[in-house]
Protein backbone atom coordinates (compact mmCIF):
# COMPACT_ATOMS: atom_id res chain seq x y z
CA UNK A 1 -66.61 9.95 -22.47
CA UNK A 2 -67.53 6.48 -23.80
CA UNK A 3 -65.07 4.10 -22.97
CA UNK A 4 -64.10 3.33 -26.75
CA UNK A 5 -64.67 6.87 -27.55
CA UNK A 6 -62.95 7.79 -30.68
CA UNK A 7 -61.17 11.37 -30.94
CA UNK A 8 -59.26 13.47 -33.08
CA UNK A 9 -56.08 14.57 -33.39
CA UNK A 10 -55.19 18.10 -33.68
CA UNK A 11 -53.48 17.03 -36.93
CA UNK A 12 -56.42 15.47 -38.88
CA UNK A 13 -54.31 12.91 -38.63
CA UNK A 14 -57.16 9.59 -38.33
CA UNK A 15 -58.68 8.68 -34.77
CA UNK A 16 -57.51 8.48 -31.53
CA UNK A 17 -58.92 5.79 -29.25
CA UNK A 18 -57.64 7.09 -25.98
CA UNK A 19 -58.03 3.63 -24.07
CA UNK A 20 -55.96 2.44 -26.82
CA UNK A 21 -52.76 5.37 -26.08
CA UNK A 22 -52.91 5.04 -22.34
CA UNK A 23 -55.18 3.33 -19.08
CA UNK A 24 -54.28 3.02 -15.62
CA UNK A 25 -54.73 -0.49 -13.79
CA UNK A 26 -54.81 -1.55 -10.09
CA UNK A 27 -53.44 -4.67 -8.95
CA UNK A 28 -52.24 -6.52 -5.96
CA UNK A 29 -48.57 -7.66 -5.42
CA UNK A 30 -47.62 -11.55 -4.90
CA UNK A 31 -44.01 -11.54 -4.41
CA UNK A 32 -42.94 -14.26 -6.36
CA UNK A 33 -44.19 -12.16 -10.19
CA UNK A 34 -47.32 -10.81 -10.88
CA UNK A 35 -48.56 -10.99 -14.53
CA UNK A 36 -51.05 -8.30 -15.71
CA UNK A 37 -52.93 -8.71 -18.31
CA UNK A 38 -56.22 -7.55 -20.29
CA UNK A 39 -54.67 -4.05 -21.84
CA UNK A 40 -55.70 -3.05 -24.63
CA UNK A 41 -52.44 -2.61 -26.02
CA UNK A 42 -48.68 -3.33 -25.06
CA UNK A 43 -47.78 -1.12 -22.95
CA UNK A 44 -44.29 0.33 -23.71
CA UNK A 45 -43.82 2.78 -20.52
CA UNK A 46 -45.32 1.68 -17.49
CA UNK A 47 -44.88 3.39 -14.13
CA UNK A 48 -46.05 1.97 -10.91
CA UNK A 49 -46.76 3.41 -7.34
CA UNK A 50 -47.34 1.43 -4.30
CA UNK A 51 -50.09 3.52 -3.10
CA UNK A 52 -50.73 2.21 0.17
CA UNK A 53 -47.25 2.27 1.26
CA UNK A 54 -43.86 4.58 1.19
CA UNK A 55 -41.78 3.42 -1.63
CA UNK A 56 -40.30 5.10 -4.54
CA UNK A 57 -42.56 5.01 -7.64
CA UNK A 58 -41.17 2.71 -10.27
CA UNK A 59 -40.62 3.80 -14.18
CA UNK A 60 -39.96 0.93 -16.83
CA UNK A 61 -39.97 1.28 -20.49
CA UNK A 62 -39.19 -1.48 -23.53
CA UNK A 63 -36.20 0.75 -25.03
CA UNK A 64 -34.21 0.92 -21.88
CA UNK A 65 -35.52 -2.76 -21.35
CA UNK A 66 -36.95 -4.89 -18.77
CA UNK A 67 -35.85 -4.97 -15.27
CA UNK A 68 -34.34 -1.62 -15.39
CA UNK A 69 -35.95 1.43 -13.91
CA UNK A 70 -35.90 4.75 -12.56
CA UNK A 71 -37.91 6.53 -9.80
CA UNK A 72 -39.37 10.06 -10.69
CA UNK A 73 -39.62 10.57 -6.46
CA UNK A 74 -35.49 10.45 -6.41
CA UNK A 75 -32.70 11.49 -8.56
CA UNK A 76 -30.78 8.05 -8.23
CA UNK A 77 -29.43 6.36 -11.52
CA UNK A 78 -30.60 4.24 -13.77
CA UNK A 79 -31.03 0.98 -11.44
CA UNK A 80 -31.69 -3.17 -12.93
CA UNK A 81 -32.88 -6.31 -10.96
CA UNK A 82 -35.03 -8.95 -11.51
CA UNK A 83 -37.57 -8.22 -9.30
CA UNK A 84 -38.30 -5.09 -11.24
CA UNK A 85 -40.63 -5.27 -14.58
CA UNK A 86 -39.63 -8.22 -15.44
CA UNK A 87 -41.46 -8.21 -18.95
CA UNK A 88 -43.76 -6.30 -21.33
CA UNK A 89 -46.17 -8.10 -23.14
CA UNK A 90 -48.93 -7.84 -26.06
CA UNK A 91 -51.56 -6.96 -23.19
CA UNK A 92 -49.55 -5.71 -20.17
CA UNK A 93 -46.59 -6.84 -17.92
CA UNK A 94 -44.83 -9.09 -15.90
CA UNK A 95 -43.99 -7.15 -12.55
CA UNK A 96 -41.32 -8.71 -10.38
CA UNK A 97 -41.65 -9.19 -6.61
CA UNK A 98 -39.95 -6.03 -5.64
CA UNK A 99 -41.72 -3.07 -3.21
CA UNK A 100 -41.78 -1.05 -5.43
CA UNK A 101 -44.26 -3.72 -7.89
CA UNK A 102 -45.04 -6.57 -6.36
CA UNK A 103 -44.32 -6.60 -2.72
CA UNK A 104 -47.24 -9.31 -1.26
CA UNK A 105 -50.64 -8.17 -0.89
CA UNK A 106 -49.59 -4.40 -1.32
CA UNK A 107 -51.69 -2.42 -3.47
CA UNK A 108 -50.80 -1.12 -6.47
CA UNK A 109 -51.35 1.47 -9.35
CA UNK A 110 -49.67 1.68 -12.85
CA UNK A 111 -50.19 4.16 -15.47
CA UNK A 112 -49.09 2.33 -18.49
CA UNK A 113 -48.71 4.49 -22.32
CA UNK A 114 -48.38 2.85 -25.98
CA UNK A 115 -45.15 4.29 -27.59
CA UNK A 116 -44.35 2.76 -31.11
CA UNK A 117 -42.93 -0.25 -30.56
CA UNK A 118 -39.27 -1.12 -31.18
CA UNK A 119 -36.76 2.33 -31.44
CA UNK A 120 -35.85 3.18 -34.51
CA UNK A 121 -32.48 5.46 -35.20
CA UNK A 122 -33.42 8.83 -35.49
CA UNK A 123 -30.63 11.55 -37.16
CA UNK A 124 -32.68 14.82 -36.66
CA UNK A 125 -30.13 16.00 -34.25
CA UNK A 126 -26.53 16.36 -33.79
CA UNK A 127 -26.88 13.25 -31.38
CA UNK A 128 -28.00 10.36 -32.63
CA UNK A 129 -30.85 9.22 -30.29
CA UNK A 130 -33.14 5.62 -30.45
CA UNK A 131 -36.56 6.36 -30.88
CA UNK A 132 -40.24 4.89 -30.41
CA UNK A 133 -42.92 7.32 -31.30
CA UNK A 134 -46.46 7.08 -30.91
CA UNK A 135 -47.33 10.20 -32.98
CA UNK A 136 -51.32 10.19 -33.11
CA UNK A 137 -51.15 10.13 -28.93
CA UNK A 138 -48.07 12.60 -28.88
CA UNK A 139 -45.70 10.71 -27.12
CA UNK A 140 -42.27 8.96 -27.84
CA UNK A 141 -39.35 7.43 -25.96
CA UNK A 142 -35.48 8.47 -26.93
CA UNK A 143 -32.50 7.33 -25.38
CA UNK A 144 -29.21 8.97 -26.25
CA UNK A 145 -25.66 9.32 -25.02
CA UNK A 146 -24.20 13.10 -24.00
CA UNK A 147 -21.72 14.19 -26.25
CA UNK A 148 -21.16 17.62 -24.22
CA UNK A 149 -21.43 20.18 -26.68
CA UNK A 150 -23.22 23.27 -26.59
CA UNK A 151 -26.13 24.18 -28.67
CA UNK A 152 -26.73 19.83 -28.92
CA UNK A 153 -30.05 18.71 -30.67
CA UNK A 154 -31.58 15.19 -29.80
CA UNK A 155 -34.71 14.19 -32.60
CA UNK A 156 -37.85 13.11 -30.24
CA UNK A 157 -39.88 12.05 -33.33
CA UNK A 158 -43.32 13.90 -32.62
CA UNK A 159 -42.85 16.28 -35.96
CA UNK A 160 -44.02 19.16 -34.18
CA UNK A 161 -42.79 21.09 -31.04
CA UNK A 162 -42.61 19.20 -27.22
CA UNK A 163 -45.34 20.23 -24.84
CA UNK A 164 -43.92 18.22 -21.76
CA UNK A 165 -40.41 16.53 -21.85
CA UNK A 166 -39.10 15.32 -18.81
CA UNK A 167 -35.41 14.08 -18.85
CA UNK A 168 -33.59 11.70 -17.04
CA UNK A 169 -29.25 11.10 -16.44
CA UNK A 170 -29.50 7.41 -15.95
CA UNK A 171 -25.77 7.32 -15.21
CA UNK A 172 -25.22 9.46 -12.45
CA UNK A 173 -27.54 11.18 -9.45
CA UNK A 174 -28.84 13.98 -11.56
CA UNK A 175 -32.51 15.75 -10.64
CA UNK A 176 -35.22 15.24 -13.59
CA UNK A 177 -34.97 18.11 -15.77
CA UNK A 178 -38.51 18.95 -16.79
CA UNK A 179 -39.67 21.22 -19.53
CA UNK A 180 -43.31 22.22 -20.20
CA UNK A 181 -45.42 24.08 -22.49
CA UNK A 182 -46.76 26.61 -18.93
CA UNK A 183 -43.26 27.51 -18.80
CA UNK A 184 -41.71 30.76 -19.31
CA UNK A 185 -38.57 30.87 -21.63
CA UNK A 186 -35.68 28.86 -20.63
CA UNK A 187 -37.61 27.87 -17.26
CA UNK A 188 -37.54 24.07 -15.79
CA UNK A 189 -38.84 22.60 -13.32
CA UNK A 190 -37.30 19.13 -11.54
CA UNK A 191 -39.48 15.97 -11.08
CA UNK A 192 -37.97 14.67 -7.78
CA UNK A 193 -38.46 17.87 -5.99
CA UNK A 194 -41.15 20.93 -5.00
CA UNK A 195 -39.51 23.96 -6.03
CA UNK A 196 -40.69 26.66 -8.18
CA UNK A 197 -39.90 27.22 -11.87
CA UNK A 198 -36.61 28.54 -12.17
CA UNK A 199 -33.98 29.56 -14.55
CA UNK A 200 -30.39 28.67 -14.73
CA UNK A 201 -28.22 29.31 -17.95
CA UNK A 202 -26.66 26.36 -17.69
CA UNK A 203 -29.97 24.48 -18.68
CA UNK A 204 -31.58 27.08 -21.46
CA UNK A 205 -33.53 24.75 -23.84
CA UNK A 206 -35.54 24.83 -26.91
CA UNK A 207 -38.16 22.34 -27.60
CA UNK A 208 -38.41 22.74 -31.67
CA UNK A 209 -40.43 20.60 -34.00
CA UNK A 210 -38.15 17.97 -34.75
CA UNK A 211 -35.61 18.05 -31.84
CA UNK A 212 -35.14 18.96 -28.17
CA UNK A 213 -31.95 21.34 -27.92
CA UNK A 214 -29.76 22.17 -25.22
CA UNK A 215 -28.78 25.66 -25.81
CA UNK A 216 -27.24 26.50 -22.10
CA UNK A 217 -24.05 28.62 -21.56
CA UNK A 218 -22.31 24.89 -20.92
CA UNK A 219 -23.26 21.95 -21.46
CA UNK A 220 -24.76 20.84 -18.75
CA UNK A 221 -24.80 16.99 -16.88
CA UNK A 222 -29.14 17.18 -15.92
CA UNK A 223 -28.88 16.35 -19.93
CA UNK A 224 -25.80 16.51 -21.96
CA UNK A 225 -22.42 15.09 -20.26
CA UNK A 226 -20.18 13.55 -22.14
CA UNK A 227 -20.68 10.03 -22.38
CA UNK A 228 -23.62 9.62 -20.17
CA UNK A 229 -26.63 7.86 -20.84
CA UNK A 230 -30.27 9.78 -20.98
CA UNK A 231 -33.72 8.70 -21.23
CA UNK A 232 -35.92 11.26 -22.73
CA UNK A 233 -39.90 11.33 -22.94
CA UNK A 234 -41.99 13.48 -25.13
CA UNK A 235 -45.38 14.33 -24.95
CA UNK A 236 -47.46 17.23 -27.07
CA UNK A 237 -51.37 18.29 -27.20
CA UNK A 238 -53.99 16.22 -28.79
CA UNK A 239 -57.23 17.67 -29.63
CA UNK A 240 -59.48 15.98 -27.32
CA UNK A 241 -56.99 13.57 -25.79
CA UNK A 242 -54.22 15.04 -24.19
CA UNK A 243 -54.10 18.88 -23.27
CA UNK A 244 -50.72 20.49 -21.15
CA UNK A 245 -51.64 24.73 -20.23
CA UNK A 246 -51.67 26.41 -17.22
CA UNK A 247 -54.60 27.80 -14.35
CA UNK A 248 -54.40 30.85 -12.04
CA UNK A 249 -56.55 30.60 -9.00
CA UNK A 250 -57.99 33.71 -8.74
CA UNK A 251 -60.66 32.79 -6.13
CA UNK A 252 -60.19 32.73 -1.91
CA UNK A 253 -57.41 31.02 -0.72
CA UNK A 254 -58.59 26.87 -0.49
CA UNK A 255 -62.35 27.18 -1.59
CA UNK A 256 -64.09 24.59 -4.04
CA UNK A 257 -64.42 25.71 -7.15
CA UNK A 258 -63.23 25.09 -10.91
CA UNK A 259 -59.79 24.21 -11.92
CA UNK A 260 -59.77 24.03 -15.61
CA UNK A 261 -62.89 24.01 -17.45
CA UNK A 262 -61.56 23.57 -21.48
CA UNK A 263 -59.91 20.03 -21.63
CA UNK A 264 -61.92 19.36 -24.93
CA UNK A 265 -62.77 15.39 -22.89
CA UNK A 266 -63.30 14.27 -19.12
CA UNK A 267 -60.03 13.06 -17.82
CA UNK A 268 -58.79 10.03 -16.89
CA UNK A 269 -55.42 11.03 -15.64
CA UNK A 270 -54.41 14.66 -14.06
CA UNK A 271 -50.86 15.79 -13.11
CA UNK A 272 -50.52 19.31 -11.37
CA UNK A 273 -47.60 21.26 -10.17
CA UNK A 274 -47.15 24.68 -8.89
CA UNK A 275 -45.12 27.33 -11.34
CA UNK A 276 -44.69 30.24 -8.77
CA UNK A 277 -45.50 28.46 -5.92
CA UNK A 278 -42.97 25.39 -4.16
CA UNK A 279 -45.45 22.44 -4.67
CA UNK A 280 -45.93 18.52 -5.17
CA UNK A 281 -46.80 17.51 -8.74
CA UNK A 282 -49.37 16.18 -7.71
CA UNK A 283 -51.23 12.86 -9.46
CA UNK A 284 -54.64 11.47 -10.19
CA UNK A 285 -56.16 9.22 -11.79
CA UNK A 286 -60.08 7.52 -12.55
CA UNK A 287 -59.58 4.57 -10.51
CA UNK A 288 -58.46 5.90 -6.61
CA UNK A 289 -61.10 7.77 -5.91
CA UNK A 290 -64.12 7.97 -3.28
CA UNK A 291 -67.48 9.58 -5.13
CA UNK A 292 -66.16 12.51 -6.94
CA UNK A 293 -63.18 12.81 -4.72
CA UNK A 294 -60.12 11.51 -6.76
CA UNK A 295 -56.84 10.95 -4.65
CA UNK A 296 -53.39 11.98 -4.88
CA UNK A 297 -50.05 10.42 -5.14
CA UNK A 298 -47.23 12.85 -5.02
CA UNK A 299 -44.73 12.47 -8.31
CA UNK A 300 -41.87 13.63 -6.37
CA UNK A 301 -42.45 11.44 -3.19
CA UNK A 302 -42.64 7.77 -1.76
CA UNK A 303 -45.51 8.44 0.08
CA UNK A 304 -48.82 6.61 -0.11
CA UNK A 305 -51.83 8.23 -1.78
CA UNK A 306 -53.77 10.78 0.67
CA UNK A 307 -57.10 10.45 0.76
CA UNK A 308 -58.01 13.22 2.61
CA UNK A 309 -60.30 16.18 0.40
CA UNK A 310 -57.97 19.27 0.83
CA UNK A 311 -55.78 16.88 -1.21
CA UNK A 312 -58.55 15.34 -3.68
CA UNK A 313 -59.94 16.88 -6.98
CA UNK A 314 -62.99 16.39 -8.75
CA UNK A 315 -63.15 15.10 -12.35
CA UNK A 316 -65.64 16.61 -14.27
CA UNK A 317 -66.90 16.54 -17.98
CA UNK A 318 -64.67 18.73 -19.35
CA UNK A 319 -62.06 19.72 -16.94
CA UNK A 320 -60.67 19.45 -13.24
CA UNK A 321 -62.26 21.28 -10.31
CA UNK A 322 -61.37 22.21 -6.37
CA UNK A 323 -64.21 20.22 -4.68
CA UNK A 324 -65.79 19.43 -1.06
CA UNK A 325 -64.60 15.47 -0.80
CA UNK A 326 -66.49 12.85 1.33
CA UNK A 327 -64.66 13.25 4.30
CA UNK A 328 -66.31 17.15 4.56
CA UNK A 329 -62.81 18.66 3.66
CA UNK A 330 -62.73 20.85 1.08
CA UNK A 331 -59.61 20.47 -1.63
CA UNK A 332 -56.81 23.07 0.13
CA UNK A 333 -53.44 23.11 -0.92
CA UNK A 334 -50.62 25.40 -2.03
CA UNK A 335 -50.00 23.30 -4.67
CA UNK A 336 -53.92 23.37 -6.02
CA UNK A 337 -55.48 26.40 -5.17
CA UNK A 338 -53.96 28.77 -3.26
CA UNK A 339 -55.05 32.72 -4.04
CA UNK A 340 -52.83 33.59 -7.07
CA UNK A 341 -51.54 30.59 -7.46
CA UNK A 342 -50.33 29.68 -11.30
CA UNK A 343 -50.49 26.22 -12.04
CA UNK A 344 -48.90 23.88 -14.71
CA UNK A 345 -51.64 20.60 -15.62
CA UNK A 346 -51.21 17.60 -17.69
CA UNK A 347 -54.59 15.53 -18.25
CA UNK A 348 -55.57 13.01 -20.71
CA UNK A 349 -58.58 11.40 -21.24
């Protein structure tokens, strides 16, 4: 893909420039602020890794505000300091001198998304929820407070049906709640942890066009307590963009071989996470990489990238493949390509 490459959305809707929507940048931690610049847009959710070191992965976005975060590796609360992101600008972000963004001379990586600027008030559901919506990418921020009914609807803004929402109590020591297209009925999966899909009535859901809606047997704290404050992200498919479906590996346990072969565009950014099998969501992006051997950073943990091949992937032109990596090993994990193996995948190009 050229770098200013312009695609379409599924919705005829006009152009998508996907270095425009979302980018990933590397940069090196000072302590005392570090300003990155040279986006091509202002970034409204940025999430940062250290990955060269074990600490929690950092998630900022403008409608919560600066200098307050939380990590998708943990299920702590909502935390604020200012030594977290500290700012976001017209072309990037002011990261404070924290470990987590800007410990000195630690490396870093951020994956940084355009929403829609400023949230709006949105009364699609019975909860009112703040919005900023990005709808040719298919992604939007919403914040909302729990009212603890059953059967509650919270408007996301995308004017069609979720593909990926991931959900977040930022008041108390709640696990991400994580819904996504690859999912059976009623199925979730949690963020901060490995398990399998699973079901629990408590949590039944419906992602509908204009609304998310908790339709569990009680209304349940992971995203509708009473009085609690949520952060909620949306994403949906994007001809040629951004594409969220499902792999079985059918082939010998740990061999090279294709992944997904249908993205529409050569990715930028892949997210993987085993449905049937207890997994890492595992991350990677164009710039950590060796030749074709792209590295991983775990989601769900504080550790540093591995950069060993039964952990890398290859990116290729239109899809994600199992590959040999420079180091002779060839990609090998439960969580990739283990015989049988269904897989959930999130990719963007």
């Amino acid at each position: 893909m050229g770098i200013n490459k312009k695609l379409f959305t599924d919705s005829g809707a006009g152009p998508v420039v996907a270095t425009d929507n979302f980018t990933v940048t590397n940069y090196t931690g000072t302590n005392l602020g570090k300003t990155i610049t040279g986006i091509p847009f202002g970034p409204q959710l940025v999430w940062v890794k250290d990955y060269g070191s074990s600490v929690s992965h950092m998630l900022a976005d403008n409608i919560r505000g600066a200098e307050r975060w939380v990590e998708p590796d943990t299920n702590d609360e909502e935390d604020d300091s200012s030594t977290a992101i500290k700012q976001f600008t017209s072309d990037g972000f002011v990261a404070g001198g924290s470990a987590q963004c800007g410990s000195n001379n630690d490396t870093y990586v951020g994956w940084l998304w355009k929403a829609g600027g400023s949230a709006s008030s949105n009364t699609d559901g019975t909860i009112t929820s703040q919005v900023s919506v990005n709808l040719a990418a298919g992604f939007s921020i919403a914040t909302y407070t729990g009212n603890g009914t059953q059967n509650a609807t919270i408007g996301h803004g995308l004017g069609s049906a979720q593909d990926l929402v991931l959900i977040k109590n930022r008041d108390n020591n709640d696990a991400w709640f994580v819904s996504h297209v690859g999912l059976d009925s009623n199925q979730f999966v949690e963020l901060d942890n490995t398990s399998v899909a699973t079901t629990n009535s408590a949590l039944n859901h419906q992602r509908l066009s204009t609304t998310f809606k908790t339709t569990g047997s009680t209304p349940h704290h992971m995203f509708n307590a009473s009085g609690e404050k949520y952060v909620l992200y949306s994403f949906k498919n994007i001809a040629g963009y951004q594409k969220f479906g499902t792999y079985t590996w059918t082939g010998t346990n740990y061999t090279a071989g294709t992944m997904v072969s249908d993205l529409g565009f050569t990715p930028r950014f892949v997210m993987i996470k085993g449905k049937n099998e207890d997994s890492n969501f595992s991350m990677y992006d164009f710039t950590r990489k060796s030749g074709t051997q792209h590295y991983r950073l775990a989601a769900n943990s504080n550790a540093a990238q591995s950069t060993s091949g039964y952990q890398g992937i290859g990116f290729d032109s239109n899809g994600f493949s199992a590959i040999v990596g420079a180091d002779g090993n060839t990609t090998g994990s439960g969580g990739l390509n283990k015989q049988n193996g269904v897989y959930l995948y999130w990719a963007i190009a």
